[in-house]
PDBML (XML) file of the C-alpha atoms, coordinates in Angstrom:
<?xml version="1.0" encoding="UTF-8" ?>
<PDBx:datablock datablockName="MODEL"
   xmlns:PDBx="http://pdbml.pdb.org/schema/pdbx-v50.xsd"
   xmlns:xsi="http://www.w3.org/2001/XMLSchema-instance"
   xsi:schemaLocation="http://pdbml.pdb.org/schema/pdbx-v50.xsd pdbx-v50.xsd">
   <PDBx:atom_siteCategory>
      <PDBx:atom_site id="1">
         <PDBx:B_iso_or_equiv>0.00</PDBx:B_iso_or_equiv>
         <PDBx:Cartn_x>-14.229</PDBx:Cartn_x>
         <PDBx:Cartn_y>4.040</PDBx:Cartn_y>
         <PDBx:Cartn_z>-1.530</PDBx:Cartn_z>
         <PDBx:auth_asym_id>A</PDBx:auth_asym_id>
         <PDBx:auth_atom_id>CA</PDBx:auth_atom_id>
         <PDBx:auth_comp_id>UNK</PDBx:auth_comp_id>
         <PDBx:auth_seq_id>1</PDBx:auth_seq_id>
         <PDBx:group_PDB>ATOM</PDBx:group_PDB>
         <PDBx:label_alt_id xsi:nil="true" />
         <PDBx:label_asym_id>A</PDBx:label_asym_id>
         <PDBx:label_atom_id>CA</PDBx:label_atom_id>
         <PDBx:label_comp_id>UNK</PDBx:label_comp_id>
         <PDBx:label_entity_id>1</PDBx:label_entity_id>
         <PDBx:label_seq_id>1</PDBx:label_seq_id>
         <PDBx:occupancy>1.00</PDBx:occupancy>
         <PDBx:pdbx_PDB_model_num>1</PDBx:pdbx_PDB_model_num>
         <PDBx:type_symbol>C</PDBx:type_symbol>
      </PDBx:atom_site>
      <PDBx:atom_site id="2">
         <PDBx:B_iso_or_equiv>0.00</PDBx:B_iso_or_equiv>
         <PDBx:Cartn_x>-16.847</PDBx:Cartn_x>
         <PDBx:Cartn_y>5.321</PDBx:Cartn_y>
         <PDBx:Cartn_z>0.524</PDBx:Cartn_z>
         <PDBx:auth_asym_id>A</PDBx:auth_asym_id>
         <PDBx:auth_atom_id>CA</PDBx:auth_atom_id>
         <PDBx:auth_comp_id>UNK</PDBx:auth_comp_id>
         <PDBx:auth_seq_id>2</PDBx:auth_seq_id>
         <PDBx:group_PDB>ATOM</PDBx:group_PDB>
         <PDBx:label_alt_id xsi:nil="true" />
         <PDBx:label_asym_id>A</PDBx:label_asym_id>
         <PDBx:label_atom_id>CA</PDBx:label_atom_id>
         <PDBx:label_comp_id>UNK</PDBx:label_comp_id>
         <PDBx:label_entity_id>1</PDBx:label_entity_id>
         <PDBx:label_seq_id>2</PDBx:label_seq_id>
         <PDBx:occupancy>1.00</PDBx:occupancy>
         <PDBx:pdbx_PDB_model_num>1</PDBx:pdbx_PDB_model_num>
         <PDBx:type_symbol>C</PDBx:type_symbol>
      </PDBx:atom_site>
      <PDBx:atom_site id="3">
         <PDBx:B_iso_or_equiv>0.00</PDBx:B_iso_or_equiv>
         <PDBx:Cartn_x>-20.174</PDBx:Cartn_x>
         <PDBx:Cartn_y>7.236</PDBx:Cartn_y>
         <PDBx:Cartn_z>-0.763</PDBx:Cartn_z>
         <PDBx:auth_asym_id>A</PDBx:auth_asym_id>
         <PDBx:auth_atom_id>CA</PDBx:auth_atom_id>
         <PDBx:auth_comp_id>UNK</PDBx:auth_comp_id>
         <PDBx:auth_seq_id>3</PDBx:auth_seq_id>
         <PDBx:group_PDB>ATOM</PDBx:group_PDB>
         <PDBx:label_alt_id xsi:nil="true" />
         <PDBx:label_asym_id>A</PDBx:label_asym_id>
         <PDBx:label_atom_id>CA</PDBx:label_atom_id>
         <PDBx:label_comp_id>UNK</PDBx:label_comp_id>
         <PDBx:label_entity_id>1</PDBx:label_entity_id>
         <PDBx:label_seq_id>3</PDBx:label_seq_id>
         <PDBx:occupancy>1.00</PDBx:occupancy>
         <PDBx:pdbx_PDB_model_num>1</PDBx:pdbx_PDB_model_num>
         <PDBx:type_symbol>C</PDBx:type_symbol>
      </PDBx:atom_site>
      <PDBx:atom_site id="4">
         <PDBx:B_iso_or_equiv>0.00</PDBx:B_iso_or_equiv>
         <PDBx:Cartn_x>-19.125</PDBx:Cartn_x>
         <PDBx:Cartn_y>10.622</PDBx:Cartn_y>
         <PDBx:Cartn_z>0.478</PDBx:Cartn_z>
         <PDBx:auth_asym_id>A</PDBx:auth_asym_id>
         <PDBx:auth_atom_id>CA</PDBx:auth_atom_id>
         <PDBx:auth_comp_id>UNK</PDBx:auth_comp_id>
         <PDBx:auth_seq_id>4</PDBx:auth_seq_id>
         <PDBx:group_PDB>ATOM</PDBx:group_PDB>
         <PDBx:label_alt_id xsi:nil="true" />
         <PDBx:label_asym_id>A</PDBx:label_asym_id>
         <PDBx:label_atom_id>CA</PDBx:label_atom_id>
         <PDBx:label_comp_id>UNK</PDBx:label_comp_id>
         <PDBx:label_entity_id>1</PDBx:label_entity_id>
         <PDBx:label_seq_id>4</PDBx:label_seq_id>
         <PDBx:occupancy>1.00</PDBx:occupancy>
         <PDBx:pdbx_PDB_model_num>1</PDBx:pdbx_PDB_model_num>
         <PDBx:type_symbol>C</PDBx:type_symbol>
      </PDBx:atom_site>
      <PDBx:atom_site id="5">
         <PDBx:B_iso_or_equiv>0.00</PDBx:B_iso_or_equiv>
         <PDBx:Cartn_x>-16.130</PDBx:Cartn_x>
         <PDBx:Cartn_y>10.149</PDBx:Cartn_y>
         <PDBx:Cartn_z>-1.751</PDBx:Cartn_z>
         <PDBx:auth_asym_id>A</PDBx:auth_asym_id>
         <PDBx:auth_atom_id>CA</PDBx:auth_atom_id>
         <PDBx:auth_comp_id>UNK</PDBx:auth_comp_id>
         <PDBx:auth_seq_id>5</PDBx:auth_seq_id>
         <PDBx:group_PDB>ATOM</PDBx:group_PDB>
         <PDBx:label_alt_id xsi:nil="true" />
         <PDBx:label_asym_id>A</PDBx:label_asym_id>
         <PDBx:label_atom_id>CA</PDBx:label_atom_id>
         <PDBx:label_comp_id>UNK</PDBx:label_comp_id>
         <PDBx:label_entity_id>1</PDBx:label_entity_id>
         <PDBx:label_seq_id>5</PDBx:label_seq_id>
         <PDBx:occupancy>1.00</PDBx:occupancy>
         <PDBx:pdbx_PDB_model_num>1</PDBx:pdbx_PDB_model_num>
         <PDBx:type_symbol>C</PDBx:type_symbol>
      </PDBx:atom_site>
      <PDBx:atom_site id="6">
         <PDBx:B_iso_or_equiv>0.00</PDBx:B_iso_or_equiv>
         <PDBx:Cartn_x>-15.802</PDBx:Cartn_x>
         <PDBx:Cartn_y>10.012</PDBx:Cartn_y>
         <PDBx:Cartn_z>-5.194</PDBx:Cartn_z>
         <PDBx:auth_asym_id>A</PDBx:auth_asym_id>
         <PDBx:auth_atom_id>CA</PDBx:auth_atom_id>
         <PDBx:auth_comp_id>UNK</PDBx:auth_comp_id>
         <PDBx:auth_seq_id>6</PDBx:auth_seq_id>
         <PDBx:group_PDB>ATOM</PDBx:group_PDB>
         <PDBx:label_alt_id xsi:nil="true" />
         <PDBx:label_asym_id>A</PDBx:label_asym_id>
         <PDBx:label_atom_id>CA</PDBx:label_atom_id>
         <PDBx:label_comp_id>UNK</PDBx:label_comp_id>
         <PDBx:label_entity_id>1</PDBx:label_entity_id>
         <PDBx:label_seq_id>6</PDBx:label_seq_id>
         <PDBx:occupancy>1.00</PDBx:occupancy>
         <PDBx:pdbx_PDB_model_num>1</PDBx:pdbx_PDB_model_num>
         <PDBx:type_symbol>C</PDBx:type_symbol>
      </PDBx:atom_site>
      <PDBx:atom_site id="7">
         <PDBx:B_iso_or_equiv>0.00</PDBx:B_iso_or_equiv>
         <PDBx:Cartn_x>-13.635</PDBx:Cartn_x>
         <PDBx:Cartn_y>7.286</PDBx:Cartn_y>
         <PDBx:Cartn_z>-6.894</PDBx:Cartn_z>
         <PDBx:auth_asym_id>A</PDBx:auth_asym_id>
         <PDBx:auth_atom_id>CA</PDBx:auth_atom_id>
         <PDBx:auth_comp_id>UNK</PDBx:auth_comp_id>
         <PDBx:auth_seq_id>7</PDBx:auth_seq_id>
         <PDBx:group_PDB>ATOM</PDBx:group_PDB>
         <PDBx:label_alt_id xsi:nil="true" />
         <PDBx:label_asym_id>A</PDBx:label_asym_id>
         <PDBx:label_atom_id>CA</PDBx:label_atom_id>
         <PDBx:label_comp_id>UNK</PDBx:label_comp_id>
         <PDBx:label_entity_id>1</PDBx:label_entity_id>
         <PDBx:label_seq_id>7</PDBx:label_seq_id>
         <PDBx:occupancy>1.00</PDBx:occupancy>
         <PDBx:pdbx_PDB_model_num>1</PDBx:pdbx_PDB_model_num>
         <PDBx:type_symbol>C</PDBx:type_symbol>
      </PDBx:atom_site>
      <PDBx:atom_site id="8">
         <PDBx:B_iso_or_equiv>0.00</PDBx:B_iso_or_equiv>
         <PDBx:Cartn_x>-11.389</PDBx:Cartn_x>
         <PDBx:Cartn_y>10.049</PDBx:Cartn_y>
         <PDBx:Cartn_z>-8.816</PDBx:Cartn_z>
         <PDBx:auth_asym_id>A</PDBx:auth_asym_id>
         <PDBx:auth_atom_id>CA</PDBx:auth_atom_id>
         <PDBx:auth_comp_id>UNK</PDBx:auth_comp_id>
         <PDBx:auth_seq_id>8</PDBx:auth_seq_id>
         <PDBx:group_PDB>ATOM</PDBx:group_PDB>
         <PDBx:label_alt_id xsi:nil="true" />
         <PDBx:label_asym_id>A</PDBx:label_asym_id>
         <PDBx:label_atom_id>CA</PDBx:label_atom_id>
         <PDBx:label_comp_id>UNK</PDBx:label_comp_id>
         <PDBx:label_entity_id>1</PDBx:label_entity_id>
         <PDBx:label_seq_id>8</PDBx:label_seq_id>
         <PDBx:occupancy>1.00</PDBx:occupancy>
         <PDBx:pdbx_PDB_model_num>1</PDBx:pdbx_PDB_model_num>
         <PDBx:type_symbol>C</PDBx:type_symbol>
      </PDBx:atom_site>
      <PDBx:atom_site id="9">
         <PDBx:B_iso_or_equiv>0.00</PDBx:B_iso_or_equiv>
         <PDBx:Cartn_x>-10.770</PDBx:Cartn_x>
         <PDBx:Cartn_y>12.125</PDBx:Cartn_y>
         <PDBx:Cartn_z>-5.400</PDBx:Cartn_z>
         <PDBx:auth_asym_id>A</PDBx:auth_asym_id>
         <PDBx:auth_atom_id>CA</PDBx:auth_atom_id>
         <PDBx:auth_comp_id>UNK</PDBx:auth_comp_id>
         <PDBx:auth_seq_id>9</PDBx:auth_seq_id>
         <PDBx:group_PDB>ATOM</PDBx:group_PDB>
         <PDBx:label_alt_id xsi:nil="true" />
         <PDBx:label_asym_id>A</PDBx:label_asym_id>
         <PDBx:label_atom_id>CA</PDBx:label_atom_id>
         <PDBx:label_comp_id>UNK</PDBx:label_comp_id>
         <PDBx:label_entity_id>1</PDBx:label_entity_id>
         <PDBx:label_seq_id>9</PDBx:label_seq_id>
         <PDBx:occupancy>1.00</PDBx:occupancy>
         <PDBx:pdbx_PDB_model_num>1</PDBx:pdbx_PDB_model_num>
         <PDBx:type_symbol>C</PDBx:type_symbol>
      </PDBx:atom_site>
      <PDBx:atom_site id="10">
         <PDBx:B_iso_or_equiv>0.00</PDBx:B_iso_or_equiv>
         <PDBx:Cartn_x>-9.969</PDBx:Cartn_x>
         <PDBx:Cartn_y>8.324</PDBx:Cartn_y>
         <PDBx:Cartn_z>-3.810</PDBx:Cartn_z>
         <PDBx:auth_asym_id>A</PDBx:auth_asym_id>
         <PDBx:auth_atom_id>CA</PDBx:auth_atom_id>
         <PDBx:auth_comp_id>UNK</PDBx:auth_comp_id>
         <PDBx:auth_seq_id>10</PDBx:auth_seq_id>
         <PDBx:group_PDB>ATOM</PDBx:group_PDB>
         <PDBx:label_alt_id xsi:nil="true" />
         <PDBx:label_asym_id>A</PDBx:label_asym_id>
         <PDBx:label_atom_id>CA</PDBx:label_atom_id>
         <PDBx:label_comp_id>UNK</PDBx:label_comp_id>
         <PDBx:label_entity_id>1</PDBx:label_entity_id>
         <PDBx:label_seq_id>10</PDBx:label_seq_id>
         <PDBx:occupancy>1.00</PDBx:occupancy>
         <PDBx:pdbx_PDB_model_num>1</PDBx:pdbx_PDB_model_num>
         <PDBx:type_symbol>C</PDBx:type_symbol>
      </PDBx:atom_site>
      <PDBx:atom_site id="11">
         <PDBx:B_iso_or_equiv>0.00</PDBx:B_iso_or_equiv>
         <PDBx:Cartn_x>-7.311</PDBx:Cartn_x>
         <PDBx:Cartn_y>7.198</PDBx:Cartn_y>
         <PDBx:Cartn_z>-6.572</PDBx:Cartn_z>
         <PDBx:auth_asym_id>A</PDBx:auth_asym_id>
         <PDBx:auth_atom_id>CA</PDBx:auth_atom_id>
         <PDBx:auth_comp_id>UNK</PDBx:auth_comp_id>
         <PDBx:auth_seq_id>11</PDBx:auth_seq_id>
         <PDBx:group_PDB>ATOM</PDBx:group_PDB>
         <PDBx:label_alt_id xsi:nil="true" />
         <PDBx:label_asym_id>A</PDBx:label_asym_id>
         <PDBx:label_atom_id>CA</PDBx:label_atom_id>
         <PDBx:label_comp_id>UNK</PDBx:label_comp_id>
         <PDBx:label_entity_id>1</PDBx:label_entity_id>
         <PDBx:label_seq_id>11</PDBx:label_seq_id>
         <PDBx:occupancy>1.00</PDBx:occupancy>
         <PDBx:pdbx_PDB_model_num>1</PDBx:pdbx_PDB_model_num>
         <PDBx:type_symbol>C</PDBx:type_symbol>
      </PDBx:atom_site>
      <PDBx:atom_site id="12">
         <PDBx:B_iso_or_equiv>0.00</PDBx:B_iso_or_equiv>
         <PDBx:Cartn_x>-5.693</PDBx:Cartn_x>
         <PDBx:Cartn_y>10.945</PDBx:Cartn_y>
         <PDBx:Cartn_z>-6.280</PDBx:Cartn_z>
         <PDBx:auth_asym_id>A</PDBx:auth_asym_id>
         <PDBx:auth_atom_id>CA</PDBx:auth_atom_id>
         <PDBx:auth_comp_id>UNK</PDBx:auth_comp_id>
         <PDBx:auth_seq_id>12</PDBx:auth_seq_id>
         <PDBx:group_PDB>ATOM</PDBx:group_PDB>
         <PDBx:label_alt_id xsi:nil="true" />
         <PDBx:label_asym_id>A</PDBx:label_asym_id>
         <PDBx:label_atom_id>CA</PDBx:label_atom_id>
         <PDBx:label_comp_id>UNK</PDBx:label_comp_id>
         <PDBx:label_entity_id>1</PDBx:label_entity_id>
         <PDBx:label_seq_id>12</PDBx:label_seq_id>
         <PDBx:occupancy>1.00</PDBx:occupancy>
         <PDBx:pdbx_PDB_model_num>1</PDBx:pdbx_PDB_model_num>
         <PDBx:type_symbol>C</PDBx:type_symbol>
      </PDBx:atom_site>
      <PDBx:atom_site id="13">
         <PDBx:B_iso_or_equiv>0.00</PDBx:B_iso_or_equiv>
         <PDBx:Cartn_x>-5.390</PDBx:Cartn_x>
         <PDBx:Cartn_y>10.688</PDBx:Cartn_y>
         <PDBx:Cartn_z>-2.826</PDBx:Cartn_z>
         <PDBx:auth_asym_id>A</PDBx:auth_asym_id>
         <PDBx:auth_atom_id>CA</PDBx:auth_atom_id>
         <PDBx:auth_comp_id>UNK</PDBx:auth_comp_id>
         <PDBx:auth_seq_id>13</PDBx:auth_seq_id>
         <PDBx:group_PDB>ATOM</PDBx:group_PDB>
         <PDBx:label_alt_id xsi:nil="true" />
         <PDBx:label_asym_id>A</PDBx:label_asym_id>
         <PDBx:label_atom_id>CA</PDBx:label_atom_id>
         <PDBx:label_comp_id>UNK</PDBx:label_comp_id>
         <PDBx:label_entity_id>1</PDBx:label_entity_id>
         <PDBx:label_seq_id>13</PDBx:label_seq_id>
         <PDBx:occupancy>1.00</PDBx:occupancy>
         <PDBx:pdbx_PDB_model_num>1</PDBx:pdbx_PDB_model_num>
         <PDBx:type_symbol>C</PDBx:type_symbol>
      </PDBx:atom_site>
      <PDBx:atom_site id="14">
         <PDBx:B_iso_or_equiv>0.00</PDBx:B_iso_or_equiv>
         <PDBx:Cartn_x>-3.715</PDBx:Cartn_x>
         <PDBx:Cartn_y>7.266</PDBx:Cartn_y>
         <PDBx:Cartn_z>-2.938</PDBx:Cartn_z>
         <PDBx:auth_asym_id>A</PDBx:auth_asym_id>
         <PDBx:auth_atom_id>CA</PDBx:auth_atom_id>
         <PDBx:auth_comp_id>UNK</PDBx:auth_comp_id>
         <PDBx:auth_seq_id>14</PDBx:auth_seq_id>
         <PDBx:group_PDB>ATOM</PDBx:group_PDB>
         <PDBx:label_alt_id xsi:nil="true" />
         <PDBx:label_asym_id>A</PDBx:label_asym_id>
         <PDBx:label_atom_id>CA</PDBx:label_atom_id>
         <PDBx:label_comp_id>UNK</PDBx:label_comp_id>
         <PDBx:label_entity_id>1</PDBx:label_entity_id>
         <PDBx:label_seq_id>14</PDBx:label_seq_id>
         <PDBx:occupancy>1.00</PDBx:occupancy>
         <PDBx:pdbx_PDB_model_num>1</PDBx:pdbx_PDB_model_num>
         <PDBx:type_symbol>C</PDBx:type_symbol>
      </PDBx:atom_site>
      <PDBx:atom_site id="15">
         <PDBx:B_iso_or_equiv>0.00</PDBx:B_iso_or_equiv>
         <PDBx:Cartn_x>-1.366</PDBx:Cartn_x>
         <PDBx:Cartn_y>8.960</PDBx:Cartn_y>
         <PDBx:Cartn_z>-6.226</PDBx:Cartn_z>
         <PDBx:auth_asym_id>A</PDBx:auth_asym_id>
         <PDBx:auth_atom_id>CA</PDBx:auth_atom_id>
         <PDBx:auth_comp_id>UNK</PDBx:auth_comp_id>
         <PDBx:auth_seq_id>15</PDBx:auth_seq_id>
         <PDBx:group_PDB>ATOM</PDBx:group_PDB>
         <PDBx:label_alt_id xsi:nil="true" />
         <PDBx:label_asym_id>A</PDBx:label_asym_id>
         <PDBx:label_atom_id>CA</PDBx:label_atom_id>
         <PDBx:label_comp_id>UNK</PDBx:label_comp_id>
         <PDBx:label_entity_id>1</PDBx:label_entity_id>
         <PDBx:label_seq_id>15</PDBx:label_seq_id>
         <PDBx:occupancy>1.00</PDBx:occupancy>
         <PDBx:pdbx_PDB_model_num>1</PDBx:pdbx_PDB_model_num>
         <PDBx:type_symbol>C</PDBx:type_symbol>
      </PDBx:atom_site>
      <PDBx:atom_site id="16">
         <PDBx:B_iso_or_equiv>0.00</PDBx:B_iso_or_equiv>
         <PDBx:Cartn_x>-0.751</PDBx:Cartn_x>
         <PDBx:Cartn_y>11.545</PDBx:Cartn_y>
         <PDBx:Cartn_z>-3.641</PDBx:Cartn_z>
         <PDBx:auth_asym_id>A</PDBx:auth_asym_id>
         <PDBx:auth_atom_id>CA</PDBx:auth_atom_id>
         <PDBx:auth_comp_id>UNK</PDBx:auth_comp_id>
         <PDBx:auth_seq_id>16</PDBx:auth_seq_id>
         <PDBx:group_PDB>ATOM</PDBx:group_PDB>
         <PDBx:label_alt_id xsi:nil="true" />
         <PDBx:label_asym_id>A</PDBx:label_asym_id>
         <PDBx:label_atom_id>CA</PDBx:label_atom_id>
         <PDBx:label_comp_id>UNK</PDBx:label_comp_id>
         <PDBx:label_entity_id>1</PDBx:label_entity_id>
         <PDBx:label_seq_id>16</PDBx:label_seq_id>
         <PDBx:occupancy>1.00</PDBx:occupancy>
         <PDBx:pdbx_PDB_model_num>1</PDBx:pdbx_PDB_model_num>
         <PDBx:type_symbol>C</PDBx:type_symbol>
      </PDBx:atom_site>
      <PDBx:atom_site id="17">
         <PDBx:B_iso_or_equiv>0.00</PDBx:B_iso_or_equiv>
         <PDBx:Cartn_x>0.216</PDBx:Cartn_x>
         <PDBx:Cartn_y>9.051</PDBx:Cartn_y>
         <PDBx:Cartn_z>-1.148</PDBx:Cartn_z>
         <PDBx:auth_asym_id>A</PDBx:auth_asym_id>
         <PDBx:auth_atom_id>CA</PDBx:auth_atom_id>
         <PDBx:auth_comp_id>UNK</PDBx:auth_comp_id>
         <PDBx:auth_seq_id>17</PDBx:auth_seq_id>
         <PDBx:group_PDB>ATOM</PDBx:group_PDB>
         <PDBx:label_alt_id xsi:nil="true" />
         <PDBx:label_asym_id>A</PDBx:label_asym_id>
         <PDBx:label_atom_id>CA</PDBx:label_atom_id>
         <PDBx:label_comp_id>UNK</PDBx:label_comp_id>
         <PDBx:label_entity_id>1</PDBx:label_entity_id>
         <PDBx:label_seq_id>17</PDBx:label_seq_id>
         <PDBx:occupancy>1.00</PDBx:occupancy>
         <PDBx:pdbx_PDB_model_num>1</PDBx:pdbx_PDB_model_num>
         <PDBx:type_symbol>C</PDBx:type_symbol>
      </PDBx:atom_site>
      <PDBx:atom_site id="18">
         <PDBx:B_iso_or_equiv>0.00</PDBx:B_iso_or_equiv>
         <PDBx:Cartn_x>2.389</PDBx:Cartn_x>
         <PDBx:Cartn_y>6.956</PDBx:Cartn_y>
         <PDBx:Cartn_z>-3.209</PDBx:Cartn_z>
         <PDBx:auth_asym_id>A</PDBx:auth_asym_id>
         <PDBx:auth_atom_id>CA</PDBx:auth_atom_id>
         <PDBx:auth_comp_id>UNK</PDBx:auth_comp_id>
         <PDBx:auth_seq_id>18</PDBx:auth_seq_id>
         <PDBx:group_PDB>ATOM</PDBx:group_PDB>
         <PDBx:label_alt_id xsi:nil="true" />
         <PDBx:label_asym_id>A</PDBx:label_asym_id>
         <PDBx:label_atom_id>CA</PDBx:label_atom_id>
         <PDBx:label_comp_id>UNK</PDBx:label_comp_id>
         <PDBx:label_entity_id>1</PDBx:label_entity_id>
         <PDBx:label_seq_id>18</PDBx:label_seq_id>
         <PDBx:occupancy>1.00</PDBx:occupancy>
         <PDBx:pdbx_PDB_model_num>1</PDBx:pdbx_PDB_model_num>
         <PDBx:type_symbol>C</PDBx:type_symbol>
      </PDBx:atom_site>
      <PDBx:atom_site id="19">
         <PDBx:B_iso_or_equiv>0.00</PDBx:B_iso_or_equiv>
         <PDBx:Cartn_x>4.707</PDBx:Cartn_x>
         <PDBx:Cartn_y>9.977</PDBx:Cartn_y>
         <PDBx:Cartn_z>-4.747</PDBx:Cartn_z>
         <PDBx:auth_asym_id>A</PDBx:auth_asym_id>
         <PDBx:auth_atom_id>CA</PDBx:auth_atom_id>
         <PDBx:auth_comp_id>UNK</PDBx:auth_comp_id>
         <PDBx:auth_seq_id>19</PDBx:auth_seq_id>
         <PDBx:group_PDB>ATOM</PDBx:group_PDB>
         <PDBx:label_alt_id xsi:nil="true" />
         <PDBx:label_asym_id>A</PDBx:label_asym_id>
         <PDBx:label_atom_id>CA</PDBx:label_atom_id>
         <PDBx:label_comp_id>UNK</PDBx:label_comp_id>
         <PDBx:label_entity_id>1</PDBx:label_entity_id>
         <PDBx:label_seq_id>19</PDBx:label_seq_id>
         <PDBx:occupancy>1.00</PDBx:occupancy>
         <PDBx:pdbx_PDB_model_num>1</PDBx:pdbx_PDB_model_num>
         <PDBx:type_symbol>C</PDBx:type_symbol>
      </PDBx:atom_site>
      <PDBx:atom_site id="20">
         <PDBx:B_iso_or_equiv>0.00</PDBx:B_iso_or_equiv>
         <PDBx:Cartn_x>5.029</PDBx:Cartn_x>
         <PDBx:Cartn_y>11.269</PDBx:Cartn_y>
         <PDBx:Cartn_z>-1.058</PDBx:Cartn_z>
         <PDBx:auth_asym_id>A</PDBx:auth_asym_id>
         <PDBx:auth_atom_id>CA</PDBx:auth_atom_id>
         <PDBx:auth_comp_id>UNK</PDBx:auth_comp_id>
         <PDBx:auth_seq_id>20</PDBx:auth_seq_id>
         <PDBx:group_PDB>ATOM</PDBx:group_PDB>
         <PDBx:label_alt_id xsi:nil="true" />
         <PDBx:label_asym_id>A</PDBx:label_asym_id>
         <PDBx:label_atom_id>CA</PDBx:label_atom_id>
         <PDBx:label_comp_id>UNK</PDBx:label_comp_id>
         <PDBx:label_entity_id>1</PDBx:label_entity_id>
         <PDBx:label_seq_id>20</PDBx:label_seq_id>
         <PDBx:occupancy>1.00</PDBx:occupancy>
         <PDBx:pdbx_PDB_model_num>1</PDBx:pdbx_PDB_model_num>
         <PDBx:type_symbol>C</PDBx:type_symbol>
      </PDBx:atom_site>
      <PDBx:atom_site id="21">
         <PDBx:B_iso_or_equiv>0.00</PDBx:B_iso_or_equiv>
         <PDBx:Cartn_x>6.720</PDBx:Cartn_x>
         <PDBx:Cartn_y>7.644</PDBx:Cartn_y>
         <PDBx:Cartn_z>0.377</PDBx:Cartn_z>
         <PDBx:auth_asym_id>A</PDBx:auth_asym_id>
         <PDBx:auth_atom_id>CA</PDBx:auth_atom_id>
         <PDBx:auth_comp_id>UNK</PDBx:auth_comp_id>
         <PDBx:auth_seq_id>21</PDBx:auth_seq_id>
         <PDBx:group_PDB>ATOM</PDBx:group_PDB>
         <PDBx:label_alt_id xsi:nil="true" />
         <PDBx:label_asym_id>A</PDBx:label_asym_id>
         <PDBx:label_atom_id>CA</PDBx:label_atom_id>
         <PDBx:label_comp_id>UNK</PDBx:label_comp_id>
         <PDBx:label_entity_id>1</PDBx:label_entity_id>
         <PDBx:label_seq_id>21</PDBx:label_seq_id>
         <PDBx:occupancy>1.00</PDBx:occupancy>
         <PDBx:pdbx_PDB_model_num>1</PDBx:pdbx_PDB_model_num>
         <PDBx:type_symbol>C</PDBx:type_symbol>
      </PDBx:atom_site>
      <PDBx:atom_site id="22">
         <PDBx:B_iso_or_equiv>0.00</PDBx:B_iso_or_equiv>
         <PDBx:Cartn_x>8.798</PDBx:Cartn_x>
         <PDBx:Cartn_y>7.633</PDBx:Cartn_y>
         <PDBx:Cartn_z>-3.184</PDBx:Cartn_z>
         <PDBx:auth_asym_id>A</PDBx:auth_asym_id>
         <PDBx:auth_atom_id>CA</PDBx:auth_atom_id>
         <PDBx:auth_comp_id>UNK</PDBx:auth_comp_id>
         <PDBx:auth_seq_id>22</PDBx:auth_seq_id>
         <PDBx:group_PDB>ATOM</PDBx:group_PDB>
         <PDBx:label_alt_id xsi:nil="true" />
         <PDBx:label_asym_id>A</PDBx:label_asym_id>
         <PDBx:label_atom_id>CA</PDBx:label_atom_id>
         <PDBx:label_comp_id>UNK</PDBx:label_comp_id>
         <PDBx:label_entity_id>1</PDBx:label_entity_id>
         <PDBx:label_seq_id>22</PDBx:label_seq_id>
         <PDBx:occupancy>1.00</PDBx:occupancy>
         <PDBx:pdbx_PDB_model_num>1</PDBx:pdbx_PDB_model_num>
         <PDBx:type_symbol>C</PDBx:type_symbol>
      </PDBx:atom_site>
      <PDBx:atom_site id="23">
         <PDBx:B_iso_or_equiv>0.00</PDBx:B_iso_or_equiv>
         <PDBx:Cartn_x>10.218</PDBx:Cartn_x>
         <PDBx:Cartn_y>11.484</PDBx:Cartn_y>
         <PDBx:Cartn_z>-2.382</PDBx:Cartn_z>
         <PDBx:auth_asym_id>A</PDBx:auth_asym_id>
         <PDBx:auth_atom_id>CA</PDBx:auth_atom_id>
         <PDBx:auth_comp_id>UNK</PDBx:auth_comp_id>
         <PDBx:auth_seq_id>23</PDBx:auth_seq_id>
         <PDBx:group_PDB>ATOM</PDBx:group_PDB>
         <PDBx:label_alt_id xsi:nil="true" />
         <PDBx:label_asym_id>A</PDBx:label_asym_id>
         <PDBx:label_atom_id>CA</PDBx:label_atom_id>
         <PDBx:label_comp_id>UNK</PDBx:label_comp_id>
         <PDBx:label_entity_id>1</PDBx:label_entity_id>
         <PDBx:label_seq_id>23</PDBx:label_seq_id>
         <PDBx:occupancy>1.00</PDBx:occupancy>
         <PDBx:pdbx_PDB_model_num>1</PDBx:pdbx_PDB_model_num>
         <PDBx:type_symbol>C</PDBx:type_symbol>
      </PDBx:atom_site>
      <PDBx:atom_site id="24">
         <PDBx:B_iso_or_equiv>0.00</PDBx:B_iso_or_equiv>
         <PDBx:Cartn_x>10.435</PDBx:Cartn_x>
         <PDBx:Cartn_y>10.460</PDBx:Cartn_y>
         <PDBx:Cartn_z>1.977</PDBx:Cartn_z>
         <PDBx:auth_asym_id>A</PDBx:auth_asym_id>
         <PDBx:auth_atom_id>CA</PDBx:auth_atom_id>
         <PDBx:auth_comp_id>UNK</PDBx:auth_comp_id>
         <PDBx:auth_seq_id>24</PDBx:auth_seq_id>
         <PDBx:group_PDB>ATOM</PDBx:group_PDB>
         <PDBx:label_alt_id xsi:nil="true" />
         <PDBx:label_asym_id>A</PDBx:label_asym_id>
         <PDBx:label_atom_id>CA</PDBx:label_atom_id>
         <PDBx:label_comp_id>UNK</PDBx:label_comp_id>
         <PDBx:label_entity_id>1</PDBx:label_entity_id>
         <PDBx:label_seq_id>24</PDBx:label_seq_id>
         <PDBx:occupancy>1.00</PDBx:occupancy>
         <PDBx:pdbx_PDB_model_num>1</PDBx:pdbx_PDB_model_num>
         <PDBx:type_symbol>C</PDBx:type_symbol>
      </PDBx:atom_site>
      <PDBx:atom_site id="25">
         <PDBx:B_iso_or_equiv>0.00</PDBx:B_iso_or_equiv>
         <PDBx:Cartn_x>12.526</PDBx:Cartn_x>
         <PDBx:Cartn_y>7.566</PDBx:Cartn_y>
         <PDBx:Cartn_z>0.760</PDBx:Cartn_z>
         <PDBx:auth_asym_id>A</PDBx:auth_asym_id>
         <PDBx:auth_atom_id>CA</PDBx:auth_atom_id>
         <PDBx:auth_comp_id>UNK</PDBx:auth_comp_id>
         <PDBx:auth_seq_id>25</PDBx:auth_seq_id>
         <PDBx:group_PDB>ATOM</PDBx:group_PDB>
         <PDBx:label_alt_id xsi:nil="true" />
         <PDBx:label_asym_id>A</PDBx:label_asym_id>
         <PDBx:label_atom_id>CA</PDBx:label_atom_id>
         <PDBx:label_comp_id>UNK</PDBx:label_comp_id>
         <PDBx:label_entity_id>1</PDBx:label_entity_id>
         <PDBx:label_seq_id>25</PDBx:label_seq_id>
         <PDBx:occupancy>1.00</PDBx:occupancy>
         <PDBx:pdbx_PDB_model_num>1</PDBx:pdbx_PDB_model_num>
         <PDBx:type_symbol>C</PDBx:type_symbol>
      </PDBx:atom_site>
   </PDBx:atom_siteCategory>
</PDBx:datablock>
């Protein structure tokens, strides 16, 4: 987590992340 972004937008981003590689596989 950096200081330009915010914890929440960080841990959707890596939700994001994880539900795309579930549907690609």
């Amino acid at each position: 987590v950096s200081g330009s972004i915010s914890f929440g937008e960080s841990y959707d981003k890596e939700i994001a992340n994880q539900r795309q590689a579930r549907m690609d596989g």
